[in-house]
C-alpha atoms as a PDB file:
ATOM      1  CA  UNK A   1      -5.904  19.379  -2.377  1.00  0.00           C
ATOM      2  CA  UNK A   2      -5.843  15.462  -1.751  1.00  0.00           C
ATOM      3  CA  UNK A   3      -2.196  14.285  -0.656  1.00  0.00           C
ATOM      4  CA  UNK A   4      -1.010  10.763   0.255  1.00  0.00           C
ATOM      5  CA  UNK A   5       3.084  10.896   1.174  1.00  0.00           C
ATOM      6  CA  UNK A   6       4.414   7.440   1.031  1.00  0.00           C
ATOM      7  CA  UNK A   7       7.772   6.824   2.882  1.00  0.00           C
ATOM      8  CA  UNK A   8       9.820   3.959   4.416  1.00  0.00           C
ATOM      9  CA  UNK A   9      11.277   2.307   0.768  1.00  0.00           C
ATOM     10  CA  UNK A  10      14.867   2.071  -0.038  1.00  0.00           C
ATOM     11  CA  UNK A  11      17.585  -0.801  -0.713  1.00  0.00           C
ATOM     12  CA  UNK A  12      17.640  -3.929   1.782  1.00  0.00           C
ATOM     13  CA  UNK A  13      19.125  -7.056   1.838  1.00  0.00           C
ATOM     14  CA  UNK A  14      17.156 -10.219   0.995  1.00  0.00           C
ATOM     15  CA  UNK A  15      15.636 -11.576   4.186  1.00  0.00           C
ATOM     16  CA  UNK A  16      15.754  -7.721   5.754  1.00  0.00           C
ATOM     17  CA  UNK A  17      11.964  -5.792   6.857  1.00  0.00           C
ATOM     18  CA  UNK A  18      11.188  -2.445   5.915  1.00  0.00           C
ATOM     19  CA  UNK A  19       8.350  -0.044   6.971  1.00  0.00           C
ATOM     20  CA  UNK A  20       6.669   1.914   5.008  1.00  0.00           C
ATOM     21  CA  UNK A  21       4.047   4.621   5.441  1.00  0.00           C
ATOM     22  CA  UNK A  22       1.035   6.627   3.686  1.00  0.00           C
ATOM     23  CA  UNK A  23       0.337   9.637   5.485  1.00  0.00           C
ATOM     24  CA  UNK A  24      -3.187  11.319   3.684  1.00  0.00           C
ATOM     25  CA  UNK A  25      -4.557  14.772   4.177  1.00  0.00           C
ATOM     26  CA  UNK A  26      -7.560  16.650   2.308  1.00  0.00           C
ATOM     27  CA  UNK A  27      -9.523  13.903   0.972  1.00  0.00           C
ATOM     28  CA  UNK A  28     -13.102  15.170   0.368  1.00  0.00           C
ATOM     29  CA  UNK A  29     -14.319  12.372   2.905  1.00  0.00           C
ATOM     30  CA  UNK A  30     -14.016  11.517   6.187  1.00  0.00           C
ATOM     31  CA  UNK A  31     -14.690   7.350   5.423  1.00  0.00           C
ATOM     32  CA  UNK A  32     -12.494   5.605   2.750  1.00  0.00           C
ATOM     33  CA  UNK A  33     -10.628   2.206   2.413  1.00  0.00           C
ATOM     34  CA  UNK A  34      -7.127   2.071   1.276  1.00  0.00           C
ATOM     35  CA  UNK A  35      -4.952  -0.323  -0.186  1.00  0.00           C
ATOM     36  CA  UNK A  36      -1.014  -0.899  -1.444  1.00  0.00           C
ATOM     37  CA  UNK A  37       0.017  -1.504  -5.091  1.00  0.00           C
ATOM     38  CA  UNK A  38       3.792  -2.260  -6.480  1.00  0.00           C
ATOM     39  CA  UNK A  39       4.569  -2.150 -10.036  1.00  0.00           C
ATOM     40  CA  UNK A  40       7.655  -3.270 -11.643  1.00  0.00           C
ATOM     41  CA  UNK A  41       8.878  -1.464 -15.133  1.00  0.00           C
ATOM     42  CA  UNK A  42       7.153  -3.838 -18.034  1.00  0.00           C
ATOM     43  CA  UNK A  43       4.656  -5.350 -16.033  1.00  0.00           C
ATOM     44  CA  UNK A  44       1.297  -4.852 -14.966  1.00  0.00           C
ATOM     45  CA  UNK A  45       0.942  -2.684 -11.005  1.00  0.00           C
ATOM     46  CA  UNK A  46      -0.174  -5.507  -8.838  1.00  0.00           C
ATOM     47  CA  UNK A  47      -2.488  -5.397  -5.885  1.00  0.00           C
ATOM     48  CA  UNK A  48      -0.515  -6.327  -2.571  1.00  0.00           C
ATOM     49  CA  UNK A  49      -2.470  -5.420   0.408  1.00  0.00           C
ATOM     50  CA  UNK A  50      -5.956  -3.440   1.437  1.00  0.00           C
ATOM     51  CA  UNK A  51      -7.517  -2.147   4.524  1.00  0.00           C
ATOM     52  CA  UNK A  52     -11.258  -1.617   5.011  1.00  0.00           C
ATOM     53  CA  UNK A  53     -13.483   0.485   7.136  1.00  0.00           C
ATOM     54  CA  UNK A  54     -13.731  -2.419   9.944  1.00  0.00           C
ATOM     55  CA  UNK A  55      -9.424  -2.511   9.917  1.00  0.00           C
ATOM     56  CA  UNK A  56      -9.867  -6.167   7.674  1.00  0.00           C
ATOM     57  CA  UNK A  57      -6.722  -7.001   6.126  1.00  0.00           C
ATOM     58  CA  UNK A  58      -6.412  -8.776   2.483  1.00  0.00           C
ATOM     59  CA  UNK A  59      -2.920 -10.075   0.789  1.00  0.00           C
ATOM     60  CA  UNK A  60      -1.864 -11.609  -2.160  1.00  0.00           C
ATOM     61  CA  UNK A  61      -0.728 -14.592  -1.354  1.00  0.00           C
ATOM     62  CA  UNK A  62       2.799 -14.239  -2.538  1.00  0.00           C
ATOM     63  CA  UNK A  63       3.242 -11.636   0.629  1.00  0.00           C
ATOM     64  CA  UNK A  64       0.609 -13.495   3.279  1.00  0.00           C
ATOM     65  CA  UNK A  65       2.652 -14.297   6.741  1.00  0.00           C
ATOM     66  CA  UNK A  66       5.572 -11.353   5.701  1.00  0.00           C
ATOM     67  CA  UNK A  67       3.587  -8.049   5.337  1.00  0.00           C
ATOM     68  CA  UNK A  68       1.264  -6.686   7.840  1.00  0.00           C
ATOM     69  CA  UNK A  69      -1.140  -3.805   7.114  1.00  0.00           C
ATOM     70  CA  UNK A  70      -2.589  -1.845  10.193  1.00  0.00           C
ATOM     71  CA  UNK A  71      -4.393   1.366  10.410  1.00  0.00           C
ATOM     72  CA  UNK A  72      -4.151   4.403  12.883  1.00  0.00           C
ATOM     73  CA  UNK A  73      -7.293   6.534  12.258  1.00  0.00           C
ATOM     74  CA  UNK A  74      -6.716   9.235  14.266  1.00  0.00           C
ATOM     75  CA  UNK A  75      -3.192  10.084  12.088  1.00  0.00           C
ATOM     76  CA  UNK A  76      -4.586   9.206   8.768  1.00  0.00           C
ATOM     77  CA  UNK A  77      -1.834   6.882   8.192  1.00  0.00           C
ATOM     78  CA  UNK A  78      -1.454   3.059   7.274  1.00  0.00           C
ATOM     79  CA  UNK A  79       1.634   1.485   7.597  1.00  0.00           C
ATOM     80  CA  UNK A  80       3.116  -1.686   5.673  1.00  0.00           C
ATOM     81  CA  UNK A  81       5.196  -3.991   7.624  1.00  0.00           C
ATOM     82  CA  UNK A  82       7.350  -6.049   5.372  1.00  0.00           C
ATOM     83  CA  UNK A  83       9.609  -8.589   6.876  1.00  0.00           C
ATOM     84  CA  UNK A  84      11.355 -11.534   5.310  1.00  0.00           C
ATOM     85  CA  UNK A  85      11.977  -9.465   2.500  1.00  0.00           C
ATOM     86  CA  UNK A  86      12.574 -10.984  -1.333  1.00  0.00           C
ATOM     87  CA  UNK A  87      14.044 -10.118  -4.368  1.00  0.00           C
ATOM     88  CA  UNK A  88      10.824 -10.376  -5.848  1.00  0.00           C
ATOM     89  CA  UNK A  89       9.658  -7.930  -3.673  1.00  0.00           C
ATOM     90  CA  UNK A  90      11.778  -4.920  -5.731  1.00  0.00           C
ATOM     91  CA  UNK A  91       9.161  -2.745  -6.850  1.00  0.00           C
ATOM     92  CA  UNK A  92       7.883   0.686  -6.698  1.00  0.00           C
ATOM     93  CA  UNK A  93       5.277   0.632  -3.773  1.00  0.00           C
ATOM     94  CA  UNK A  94       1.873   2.996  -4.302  1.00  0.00           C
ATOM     95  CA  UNK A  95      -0.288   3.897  -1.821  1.00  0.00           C
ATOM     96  CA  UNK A  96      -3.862   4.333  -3.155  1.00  0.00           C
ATOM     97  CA  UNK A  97      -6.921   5.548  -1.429  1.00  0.00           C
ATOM     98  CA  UNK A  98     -10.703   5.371  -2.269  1.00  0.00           C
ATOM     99  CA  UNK A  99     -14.318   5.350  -0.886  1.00  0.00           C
ATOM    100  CA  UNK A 100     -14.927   1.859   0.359  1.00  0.00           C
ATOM    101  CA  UNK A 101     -17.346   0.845  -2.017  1.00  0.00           C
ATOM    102  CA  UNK A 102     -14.644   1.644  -5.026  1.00  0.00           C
ATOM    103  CA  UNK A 103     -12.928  -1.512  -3.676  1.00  0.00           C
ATOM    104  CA  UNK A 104     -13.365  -5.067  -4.377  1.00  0.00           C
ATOM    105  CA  UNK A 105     -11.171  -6.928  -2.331  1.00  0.00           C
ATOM    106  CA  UNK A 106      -7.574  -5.809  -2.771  1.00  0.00           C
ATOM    107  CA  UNK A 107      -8.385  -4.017  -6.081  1.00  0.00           C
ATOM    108  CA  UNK A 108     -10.196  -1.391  -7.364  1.00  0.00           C
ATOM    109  CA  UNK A 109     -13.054  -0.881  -9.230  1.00  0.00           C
ATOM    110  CA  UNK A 110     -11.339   2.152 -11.501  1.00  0.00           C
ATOM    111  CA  UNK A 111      -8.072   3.096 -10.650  1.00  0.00           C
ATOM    112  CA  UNK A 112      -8.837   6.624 -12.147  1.00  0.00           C
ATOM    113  CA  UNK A 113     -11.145   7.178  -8.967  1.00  0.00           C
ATOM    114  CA  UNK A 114      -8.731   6.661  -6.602  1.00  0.00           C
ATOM    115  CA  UNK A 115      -5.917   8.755  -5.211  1.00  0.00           C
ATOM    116  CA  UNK A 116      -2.511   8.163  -5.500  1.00  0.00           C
ATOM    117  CA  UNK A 117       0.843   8.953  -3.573  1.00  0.00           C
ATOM    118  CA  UNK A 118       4.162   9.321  -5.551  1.00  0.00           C
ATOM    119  CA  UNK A 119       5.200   5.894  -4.804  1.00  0.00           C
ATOM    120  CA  UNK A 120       8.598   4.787  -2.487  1.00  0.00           C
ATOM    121  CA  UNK A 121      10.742   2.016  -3.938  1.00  0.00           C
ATOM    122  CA  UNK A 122      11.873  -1.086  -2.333  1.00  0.00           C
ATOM    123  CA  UNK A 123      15.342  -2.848  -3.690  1.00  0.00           C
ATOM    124  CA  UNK A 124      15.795  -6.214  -2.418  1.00  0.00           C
ATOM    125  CA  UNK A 125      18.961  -7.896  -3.326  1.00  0.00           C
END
């Protein structure tokens, strides 16, 4: 079965960097784009960073110049730098993946067509 494994999250102090990681095995094709997603209890999950088939990078802009997202191919694994590191950054962080032409931009086209790791959470204070 499909399996993304996020890991990296866990408390930091404001102005700290964390690296986190989405490690994905079984998917039923060999081409997809993937993306990052952080949701905070009460509010809506927000789109934060996505990676497509040519390694092209998109941010929302409240994370451009902080977080870098890169791609290793031959591991199966993207990896989320975040430095300079926020309060408003707390969230739990999703890894989702999807065939390339389920994204638009940083978001999806139907959430319910992607797959999804268990999240990691990031505490900023």
């Amino acid at each position: 079965h499909v399996q993304l494994v996020e890991s990296g999250g866990g408390p930091v102090q404001t102005g700290g960097h964390l690296r986190l990681s989405c490690v994905v095995s079984r998917l039923p094709y060999s081409k997809y784009c993937m993306g990052w997603f952080r949701q905070v209890p009460g509010k809506a999950r927000e789109a934060v960073a996505s990676i497509d088939s040519d390694d092209r990078t998109l941010y929302v802009d409240s994370v451009k110049e902080r977080f870098t997202l890169s791609r290793d191919t031959a591991k199966n694994t993207v990896v989320l730098l975040m430095n300079s590191l926020k309060p408003e950054d707390t969230a739990m962080y999703y890894c989702a993946a999807a065939r390339c032409i389920l994204w638009d931009g940083l978001r999806l086209r139907d959430d319910d067509l992607a797959y999804w790791g268990q999240g990691t959470q990031v505490t900023v204070s």
